[in-house]
C-alpha atoms as a PDB file:
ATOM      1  CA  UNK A   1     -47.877 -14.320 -19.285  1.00  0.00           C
ATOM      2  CA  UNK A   2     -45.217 -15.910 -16.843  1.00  0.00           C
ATOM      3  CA  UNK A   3     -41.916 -14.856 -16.794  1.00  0.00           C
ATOM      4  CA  UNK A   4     -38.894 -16.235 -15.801  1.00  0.00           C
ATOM      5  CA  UNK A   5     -35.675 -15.307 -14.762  1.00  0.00           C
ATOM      6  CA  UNK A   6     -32.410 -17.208 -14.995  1.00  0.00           C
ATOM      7  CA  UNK A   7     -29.750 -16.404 -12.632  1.00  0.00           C
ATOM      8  CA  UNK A   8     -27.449 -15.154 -14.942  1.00  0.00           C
ATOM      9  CA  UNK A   9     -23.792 -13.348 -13.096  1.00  0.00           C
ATOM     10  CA  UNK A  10     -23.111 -16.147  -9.743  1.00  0.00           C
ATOM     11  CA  UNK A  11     -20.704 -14.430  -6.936  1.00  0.00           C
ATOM     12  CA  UNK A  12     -18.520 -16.701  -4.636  1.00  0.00           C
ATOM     13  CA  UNK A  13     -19.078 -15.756  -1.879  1.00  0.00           C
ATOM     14  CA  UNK A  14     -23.017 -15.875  -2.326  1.00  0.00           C
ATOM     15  CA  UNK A  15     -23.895 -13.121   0.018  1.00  0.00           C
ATOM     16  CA  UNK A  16     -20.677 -11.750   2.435  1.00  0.00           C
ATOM     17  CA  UNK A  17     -17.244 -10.692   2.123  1.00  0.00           C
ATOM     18  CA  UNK A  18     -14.821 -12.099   4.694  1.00  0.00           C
ATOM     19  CA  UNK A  19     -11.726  -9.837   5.523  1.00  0.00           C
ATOM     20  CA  UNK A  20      -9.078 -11.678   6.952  1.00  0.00           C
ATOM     21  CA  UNK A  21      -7.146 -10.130   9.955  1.00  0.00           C
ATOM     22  CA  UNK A  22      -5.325  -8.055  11.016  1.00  0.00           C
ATOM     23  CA  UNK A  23      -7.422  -5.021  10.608  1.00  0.00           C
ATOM     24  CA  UNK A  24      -4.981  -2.367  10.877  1.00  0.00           C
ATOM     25  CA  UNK A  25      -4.702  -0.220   8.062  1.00  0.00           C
ATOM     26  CA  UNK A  26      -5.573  -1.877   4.685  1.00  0.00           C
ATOM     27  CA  UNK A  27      -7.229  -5.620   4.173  1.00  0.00           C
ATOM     28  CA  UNK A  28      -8.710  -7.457   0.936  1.00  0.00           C
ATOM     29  CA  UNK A  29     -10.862 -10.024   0.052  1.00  0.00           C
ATOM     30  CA  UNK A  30     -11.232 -11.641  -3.100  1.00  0.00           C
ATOM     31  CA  UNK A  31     -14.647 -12.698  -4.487  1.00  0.00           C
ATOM     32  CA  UNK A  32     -15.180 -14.230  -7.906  1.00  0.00           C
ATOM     33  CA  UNK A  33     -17.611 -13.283 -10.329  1.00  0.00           C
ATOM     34  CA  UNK A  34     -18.925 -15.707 -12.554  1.00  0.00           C
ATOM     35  CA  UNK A  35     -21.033 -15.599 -16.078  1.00  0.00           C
ATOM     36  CA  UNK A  36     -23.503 -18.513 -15.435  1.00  0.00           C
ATOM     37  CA  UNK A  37     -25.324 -17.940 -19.108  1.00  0.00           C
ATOM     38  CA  UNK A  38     -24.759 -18.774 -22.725  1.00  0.00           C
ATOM     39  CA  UNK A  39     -24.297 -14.931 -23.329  1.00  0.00           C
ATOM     40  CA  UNK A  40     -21.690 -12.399 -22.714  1.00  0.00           C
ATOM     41  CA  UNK A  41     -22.546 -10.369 -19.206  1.00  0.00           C
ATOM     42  CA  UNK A  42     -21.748  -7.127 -18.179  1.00  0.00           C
ATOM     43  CA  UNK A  43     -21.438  -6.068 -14.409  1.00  0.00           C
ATOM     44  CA  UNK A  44     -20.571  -2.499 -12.309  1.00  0.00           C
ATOM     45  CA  UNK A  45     -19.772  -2.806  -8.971  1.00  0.00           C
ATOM     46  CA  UNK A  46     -20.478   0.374  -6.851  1.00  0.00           C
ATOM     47  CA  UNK A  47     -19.600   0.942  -2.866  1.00  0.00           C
ATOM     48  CA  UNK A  48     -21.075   2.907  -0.416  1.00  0.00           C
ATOM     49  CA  UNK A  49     -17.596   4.086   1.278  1.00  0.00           C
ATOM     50  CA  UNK A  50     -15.772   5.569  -1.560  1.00  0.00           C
ATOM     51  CA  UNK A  51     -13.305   6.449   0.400  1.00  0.00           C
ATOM     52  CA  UNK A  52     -12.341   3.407   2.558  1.00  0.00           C
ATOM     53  CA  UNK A  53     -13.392   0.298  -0.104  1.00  0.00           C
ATOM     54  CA  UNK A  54     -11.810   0.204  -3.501  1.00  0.00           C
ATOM     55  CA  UNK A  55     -12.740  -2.272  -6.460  1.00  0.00           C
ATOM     56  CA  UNK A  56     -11.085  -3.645  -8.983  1.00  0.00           C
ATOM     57  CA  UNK A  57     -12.324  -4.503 -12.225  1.00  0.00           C
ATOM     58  CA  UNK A  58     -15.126  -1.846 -10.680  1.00  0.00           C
ATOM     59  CA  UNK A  59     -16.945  -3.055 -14.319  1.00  0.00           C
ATOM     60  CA  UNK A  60     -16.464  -5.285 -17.421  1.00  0.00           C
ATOM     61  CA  UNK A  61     -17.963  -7.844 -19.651  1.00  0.00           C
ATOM     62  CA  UNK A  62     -17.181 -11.344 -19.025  1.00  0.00           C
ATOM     63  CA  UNK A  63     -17.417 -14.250 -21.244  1.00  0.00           C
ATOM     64  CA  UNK A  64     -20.133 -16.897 -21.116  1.00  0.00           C
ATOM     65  CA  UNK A  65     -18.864 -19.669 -19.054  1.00  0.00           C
ATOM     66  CA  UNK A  66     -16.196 -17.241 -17.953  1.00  0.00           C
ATOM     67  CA  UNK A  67     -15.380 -15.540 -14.432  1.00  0.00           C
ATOM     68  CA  UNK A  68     -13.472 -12.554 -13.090  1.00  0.00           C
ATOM     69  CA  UNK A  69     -11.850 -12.367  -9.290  1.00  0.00           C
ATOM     70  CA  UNK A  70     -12.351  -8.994  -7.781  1.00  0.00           C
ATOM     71  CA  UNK A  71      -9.991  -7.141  -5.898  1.00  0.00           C
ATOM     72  CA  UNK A  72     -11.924  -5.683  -2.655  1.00  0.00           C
ATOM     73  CA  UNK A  73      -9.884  -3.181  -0.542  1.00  0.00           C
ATOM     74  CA  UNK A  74     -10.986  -2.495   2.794  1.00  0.00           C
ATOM     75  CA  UNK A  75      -9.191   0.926   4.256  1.00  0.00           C
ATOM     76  CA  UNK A  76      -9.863   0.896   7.859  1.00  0.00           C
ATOM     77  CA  UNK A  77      -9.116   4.791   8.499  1.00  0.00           C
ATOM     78  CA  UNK A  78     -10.973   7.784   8.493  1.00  0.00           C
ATOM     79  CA  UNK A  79     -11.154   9.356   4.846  1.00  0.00           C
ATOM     80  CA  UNK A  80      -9.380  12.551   6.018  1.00  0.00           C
ATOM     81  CA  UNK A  81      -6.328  10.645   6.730  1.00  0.00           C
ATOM     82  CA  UNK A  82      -6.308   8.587   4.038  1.00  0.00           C
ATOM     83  CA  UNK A  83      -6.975  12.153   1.692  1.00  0.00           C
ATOM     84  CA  UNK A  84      -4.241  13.810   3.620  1.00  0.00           C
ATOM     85  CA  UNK A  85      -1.773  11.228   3.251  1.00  0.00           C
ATOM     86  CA  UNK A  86      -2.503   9.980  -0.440  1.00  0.00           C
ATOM     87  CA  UNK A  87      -3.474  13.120  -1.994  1.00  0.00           C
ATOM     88  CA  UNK A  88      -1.650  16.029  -0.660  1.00  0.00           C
ATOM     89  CA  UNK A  89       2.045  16.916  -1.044  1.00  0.00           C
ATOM     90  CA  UNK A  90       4.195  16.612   1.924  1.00  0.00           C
ATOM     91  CA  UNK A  91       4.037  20.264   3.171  1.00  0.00           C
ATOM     92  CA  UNK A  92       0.674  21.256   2.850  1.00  0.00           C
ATOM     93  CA  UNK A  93      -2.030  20.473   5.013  1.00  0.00           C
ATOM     94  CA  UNK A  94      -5.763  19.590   4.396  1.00  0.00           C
ATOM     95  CA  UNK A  95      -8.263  22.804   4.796  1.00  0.00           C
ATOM     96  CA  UNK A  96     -11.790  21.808   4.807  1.00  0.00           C
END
């Protein structure tokens, strides 16, 4: 029995995600997702720095013939910064 496999979500870029400078505190990058079958596709995207990449749609269903752009946002920070500016109120500091 031979199976085959069709190629069925396409992302542009194929294989890396090019920041633009200046690195300083937040850059993004835009990739599109595409639906290359005759079928409705779903996709997750997941990221191995939580706390410095952010993704949005981060899931979804797309369309046959249809594509999504991604929003990709690169934090270049530590995550205790970004936690203790974004998530605490102004007075209180981060214990940990």
């Amino acid at each position: 029995l031979a199976w085959s496999y069709e190629q069925i979500l396409v992302l542009d870029p194929p294989t890396n995600l090019k920041f633009k400078d200046p690195f300083k505190d937040v850059v993004t990058t835009n990739p599109k997702l595409r639906n290359a079958s005759d079928r409705k596709a779903c996709f997750k995207v997941k990221t191995t720095t939580p706390y410095q990449s952010f993704v949005s749609p981060n899931s979804g269903i797309i369309d046959p013939g249809s594509a999504v752009i991604i929003i990709v946002i690169s934090i270049n920070r530590r995550p205790e910064s970004f936690i203790h500016n974004n998530c605490c109120p102004k007075n209180q500091d981060v214990v940990g």
